[in-house]
C-alpha atoms as a PDB file:
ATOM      1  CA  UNK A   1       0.000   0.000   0.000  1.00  0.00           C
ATOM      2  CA  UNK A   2       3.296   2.438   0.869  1.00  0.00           C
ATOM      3  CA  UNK A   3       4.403   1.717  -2.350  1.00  0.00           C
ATOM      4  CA  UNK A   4       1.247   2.723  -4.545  1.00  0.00           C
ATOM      5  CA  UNK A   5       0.899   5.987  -2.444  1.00  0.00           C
ATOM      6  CA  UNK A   6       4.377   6.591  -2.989  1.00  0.00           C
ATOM      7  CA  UNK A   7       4.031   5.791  -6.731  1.00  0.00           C
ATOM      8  CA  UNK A   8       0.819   7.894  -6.510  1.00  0.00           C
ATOM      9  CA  UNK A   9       2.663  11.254  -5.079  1.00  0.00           C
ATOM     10  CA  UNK A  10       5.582  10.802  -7.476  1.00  0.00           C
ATOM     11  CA  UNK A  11       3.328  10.169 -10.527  1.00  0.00           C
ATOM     12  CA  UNK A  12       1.502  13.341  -9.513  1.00  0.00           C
ATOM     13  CA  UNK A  13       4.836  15.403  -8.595  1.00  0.00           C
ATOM     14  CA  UNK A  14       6.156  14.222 -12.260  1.00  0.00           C
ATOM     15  CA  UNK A  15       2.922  15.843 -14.189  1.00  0.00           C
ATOM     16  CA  UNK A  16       3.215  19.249 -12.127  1.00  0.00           C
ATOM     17  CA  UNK A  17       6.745  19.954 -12.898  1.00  0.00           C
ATOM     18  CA  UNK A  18       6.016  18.728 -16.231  1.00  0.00           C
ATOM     19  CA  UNK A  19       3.045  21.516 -16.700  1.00  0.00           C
ATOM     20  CA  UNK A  20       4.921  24.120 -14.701  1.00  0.00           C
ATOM     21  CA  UNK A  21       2.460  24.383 -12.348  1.00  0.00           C
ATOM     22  CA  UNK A  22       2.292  24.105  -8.206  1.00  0.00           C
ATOM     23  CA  UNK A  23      -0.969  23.546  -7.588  1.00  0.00           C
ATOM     24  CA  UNK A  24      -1.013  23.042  -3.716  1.00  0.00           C
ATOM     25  CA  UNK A  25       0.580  26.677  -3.274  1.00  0.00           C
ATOM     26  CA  UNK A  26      -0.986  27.561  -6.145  1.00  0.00           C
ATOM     27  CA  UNK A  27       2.333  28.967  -7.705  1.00  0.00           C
ATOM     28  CA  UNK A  28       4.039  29.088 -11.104  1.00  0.00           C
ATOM     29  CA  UNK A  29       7.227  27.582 -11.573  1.00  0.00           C
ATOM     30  CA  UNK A  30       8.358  30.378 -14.242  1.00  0.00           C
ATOM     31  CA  UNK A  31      10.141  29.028 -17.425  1.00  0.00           C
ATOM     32  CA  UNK A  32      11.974  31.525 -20.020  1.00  0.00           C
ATOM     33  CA  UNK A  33      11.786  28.813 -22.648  1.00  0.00           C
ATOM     34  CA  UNK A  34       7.944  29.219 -22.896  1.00  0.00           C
ATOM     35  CA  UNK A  35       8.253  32.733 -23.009  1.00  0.00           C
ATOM     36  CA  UNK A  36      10.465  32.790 -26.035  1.00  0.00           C
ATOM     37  CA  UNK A  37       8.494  29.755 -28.052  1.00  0.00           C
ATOM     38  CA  UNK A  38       6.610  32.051 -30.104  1.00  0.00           C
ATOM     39  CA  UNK A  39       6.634  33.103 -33.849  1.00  0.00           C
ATOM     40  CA  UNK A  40       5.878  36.636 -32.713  1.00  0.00           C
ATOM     41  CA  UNK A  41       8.235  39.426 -32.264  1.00  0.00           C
ATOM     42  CA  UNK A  42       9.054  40.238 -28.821  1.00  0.00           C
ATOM     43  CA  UNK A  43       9.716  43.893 -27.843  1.00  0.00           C
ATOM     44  CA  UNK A  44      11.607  45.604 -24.239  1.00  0.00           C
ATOM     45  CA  UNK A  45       8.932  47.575 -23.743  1.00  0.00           C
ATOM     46  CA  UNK A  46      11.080  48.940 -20.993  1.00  0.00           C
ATOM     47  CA  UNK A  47      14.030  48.958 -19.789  1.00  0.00           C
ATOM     48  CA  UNK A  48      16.058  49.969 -16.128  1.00  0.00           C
ATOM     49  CA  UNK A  49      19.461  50.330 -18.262  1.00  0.00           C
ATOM     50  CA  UNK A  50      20.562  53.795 -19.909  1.00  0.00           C
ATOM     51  CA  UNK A  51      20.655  53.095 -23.235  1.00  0.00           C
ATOM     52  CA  UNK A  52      20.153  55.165 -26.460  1.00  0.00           C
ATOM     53  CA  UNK A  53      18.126  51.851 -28.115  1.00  0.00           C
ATOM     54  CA  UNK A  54      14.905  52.388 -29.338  1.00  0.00           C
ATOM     55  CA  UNK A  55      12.714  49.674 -30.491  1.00  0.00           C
ATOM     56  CA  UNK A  56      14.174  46.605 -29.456  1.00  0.00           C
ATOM     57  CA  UNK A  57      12.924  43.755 -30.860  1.00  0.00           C
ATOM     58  CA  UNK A  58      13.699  39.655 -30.606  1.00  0.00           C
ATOM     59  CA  UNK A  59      12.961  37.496 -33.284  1.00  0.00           C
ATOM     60  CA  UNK A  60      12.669  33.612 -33.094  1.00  0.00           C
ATOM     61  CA  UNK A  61      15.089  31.819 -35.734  1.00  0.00           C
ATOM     62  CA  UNK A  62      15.409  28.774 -33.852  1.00  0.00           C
ATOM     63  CA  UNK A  63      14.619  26.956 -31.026  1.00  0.00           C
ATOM     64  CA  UNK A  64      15.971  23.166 -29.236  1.00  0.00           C
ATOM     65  CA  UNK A  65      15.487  21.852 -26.121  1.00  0.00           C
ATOM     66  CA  UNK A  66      18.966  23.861 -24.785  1.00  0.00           C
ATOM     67  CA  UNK A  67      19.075  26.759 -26.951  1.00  0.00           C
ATOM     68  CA  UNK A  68      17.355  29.476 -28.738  1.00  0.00           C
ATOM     69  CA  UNK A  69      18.916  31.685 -31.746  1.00  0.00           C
ATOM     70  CA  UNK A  70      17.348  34.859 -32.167  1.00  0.00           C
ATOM     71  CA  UNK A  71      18.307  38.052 -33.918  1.00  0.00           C
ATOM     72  CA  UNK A  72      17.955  41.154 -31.620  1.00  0.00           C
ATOM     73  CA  UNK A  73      17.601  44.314 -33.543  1.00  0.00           C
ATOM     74  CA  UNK A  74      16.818  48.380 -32.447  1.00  0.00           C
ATOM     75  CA  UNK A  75      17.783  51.809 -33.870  1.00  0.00           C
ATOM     76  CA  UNK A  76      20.575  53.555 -32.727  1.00  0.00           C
ATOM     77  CA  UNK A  77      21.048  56.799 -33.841  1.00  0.00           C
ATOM     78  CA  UNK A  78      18.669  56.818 -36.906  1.00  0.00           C
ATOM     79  CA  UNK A  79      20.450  53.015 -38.084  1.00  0.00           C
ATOM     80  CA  UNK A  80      18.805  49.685 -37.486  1.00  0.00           C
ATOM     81  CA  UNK A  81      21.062  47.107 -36.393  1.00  0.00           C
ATOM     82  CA  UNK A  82      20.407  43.293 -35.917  1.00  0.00           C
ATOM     83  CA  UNK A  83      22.791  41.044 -33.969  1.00  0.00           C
ATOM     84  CA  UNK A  84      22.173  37.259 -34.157  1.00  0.00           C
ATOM     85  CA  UNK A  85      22.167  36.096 -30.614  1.00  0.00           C
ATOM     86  CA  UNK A  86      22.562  32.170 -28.994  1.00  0.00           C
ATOM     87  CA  UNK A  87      20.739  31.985 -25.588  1.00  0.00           C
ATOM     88  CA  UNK A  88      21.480  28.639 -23.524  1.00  0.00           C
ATOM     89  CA  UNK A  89      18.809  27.568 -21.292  1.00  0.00           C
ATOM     90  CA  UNK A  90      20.217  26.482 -17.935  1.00  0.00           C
ATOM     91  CA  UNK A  91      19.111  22.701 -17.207  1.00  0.00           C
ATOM     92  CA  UNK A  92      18.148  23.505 -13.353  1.00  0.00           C
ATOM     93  CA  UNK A  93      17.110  27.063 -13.570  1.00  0.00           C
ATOM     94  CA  UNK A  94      13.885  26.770 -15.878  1.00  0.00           C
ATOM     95  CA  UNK A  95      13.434  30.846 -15.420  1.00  0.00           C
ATOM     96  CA  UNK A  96      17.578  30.953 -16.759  1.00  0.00           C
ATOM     97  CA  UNK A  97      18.820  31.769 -20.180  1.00  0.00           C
ATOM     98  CA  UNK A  98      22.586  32.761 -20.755  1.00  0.00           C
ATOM     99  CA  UNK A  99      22.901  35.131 -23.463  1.00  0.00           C
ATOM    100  CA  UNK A 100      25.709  34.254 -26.052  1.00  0.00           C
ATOM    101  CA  UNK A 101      27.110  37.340 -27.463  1.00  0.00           C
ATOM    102  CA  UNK A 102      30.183  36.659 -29.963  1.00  0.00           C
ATOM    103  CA  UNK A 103      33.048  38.557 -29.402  1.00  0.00           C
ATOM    104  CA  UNK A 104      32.100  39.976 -25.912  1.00  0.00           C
ATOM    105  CA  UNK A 105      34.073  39.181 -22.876  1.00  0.00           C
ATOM    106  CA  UNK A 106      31.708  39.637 -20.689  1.00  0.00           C
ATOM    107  CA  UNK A 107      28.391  37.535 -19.572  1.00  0.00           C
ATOM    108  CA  UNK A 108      24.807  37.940 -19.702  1.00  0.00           C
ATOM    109  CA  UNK A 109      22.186  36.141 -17.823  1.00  0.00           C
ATOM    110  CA  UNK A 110      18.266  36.612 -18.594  1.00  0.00           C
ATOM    111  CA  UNK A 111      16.024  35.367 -15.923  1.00  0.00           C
ATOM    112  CA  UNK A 112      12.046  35.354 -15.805  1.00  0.00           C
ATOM    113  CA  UNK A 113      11.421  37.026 -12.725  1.00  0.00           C
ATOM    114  CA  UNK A 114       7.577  37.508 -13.951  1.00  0.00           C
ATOM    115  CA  UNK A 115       4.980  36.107 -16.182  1.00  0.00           C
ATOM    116  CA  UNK A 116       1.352  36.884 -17.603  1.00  0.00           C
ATOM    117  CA  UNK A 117      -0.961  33.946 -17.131  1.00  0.00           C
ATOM    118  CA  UNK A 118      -1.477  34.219 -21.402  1.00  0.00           C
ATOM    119  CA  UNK A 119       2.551  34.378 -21.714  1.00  0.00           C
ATOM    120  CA  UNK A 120       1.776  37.914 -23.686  1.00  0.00           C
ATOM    121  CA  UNK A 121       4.734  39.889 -21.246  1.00  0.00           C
ATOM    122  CA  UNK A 122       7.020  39.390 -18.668  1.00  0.00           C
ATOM    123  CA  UNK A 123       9.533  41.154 -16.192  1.00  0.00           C
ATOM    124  CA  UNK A 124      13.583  39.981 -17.036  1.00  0.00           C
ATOM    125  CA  UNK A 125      16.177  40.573 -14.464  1.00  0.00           C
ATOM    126  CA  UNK A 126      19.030  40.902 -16.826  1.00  0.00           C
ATOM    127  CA  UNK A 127      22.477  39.972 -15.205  1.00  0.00           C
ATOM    128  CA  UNK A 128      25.781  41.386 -16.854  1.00  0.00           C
ATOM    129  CA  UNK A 129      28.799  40.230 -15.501  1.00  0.00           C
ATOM    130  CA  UNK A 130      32.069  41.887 -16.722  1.00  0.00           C
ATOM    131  CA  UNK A 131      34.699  43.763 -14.419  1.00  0.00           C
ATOM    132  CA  UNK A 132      31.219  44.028 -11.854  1.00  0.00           C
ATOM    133  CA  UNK A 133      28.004  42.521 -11.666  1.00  0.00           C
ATOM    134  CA  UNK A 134      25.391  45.105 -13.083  1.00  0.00           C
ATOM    135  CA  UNK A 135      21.392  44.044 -13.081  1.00  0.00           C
ATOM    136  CA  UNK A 136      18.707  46.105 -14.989  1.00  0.00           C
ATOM    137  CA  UNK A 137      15.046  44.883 -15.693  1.00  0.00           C
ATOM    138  CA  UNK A 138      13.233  44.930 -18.691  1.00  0.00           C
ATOM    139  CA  UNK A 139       9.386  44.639 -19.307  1.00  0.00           C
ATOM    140  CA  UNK A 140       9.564  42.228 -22.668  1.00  0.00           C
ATOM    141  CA  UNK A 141       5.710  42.093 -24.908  1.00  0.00           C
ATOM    142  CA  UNK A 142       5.154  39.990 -27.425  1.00  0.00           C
ATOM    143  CA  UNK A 143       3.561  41.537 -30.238  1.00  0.00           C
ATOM    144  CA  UNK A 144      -0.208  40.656 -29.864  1.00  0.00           C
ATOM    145  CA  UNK A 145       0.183  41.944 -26.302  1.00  0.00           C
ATOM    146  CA  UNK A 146       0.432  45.379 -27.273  1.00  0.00           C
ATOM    147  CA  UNK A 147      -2.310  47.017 -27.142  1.00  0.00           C
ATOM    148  CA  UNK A 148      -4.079  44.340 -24.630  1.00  0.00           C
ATOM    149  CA  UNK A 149      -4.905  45.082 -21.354  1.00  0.00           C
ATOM    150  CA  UNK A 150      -2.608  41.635 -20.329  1.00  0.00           C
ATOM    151  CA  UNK A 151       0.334  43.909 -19.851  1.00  0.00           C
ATOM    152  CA  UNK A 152      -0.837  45.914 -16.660  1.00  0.00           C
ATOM    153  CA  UNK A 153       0.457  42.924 -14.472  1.00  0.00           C
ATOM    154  CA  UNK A 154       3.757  43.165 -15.758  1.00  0.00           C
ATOM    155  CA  UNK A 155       4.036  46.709 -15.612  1.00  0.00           C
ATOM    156  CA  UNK A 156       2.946  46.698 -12.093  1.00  0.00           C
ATOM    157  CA  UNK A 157       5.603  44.055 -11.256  1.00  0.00           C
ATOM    158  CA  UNK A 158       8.411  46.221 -13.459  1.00  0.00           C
ATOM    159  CA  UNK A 159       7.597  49.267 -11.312  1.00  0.00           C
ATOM    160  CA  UNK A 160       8.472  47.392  -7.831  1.00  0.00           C
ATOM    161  CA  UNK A 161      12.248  46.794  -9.665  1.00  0.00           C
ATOM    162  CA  UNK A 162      11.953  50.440 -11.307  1.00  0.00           C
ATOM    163  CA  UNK A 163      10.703  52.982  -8.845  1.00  0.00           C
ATOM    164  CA  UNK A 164      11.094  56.384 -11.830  1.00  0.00           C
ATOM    165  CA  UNK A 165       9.708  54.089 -14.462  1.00  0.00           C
ATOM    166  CA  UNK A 166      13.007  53.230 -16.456  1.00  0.00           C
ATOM    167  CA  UNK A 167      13.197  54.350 -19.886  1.00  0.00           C
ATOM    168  CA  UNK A 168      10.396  53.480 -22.515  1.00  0.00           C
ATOM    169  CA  UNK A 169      12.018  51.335 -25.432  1.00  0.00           C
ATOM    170  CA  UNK A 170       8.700  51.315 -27.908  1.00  0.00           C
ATOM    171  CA  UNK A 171       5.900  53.303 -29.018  1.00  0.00           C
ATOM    172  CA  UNK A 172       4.119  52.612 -32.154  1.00  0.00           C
ATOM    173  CA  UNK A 173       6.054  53.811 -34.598  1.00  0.00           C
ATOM    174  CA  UNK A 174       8.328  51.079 -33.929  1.00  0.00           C
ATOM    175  CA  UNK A 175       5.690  48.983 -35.688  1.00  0.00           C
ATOM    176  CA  UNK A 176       6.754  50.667 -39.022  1.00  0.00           C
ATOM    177  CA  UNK A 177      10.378  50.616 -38.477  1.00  0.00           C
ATOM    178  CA  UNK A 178      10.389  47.022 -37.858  1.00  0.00           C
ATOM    179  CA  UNK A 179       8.464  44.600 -40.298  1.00  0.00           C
ATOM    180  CA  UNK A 180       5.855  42.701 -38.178  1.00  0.00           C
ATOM    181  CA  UNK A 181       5.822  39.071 -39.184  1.00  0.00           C
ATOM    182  CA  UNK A 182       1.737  37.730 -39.282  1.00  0.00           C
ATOM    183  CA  UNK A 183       1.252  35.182 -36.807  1.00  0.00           C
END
């Protein structure tokens, strides 16, 4: 009898961390990798670090079970640039991604700090680690997000990590600068 309730709890411990979910504290383990599977653009909608980006967009390319390329593009002073980018998911840290930038000496850590129930935003703690340890937030949308009502959560999560409101990456016009791909 042990061993069927044993079998029981494990069975049932196995489909919860397979789902993401906890129900009996009724929390959300948070996973980057479901954030990012999506054929939709994904724009900072804000960010906490200085930066003279605007519209700064990801773009799916391809996705395994360990890694994601995407190409990263924005304007910088009137020229849109694209960089491809390799982000490794972390096997034990499911809300992990280390960001792969060639050339750079330095590393960059992207972890889901919060979520949407729909997946349509989230809150990223983003971890640089060169000669110190510097950590800025962004508020990340995907594109059919936008203009939904979805977003308030994660804007009311990004302003407990950014008391002034950090600096506002996209505004519409960023929809013409960028080609949106149709879902």
């Amino acid at each position: 009898m042990a061993i069927k309730v044993l079998f029981v709890h494990l069975l049932a411990s196995y489909f919860t961390v397979l789902e993401c979910k906890l129900p009996v504290l009724n929390l959300r383990v948070l996973s980057i990798q479901k954030f990012l599977w999506t054929e939709e653009q994904i724009w900072t909608f804000n960010t906490t670090k200085p930066s003279s980006n605007l519209c700064q967009v990801d773009e799916l390319r391809n996705m395994k079970k360990t890694s994601i390329y995407f190409m990263r593009c924005f304007h910088l002073n009137l020229r849109k640039i694209c960089k491809k980018i390799l982000g490794k998911f972390s096997r034990f840290r499911t809300q992990r991604m280390e960001v792969d930038m060639t050339g750079r000496n330095f590393t960059v850590y992207e972890d889901i700090l919060y979520t949407s129930k729909t997946l349509g935003c989230a809150v990223i703690m983003v971890t640089t680690k060169h000669l110190k340890k510097t950590i800025t937030y962004d508020l990340r949308v995907r594109n059919s997000s936008l203009a939904e009502r979805d977003i308030s959560g994660c804007r009311k999560m990004f302003s407990k990590y950014e008391k002034r409101g950090g600096q506002v990456l996209y505004t519409a016009a960023c929809q013409r600068m960028f080609k949106v791909r149709k879902v």
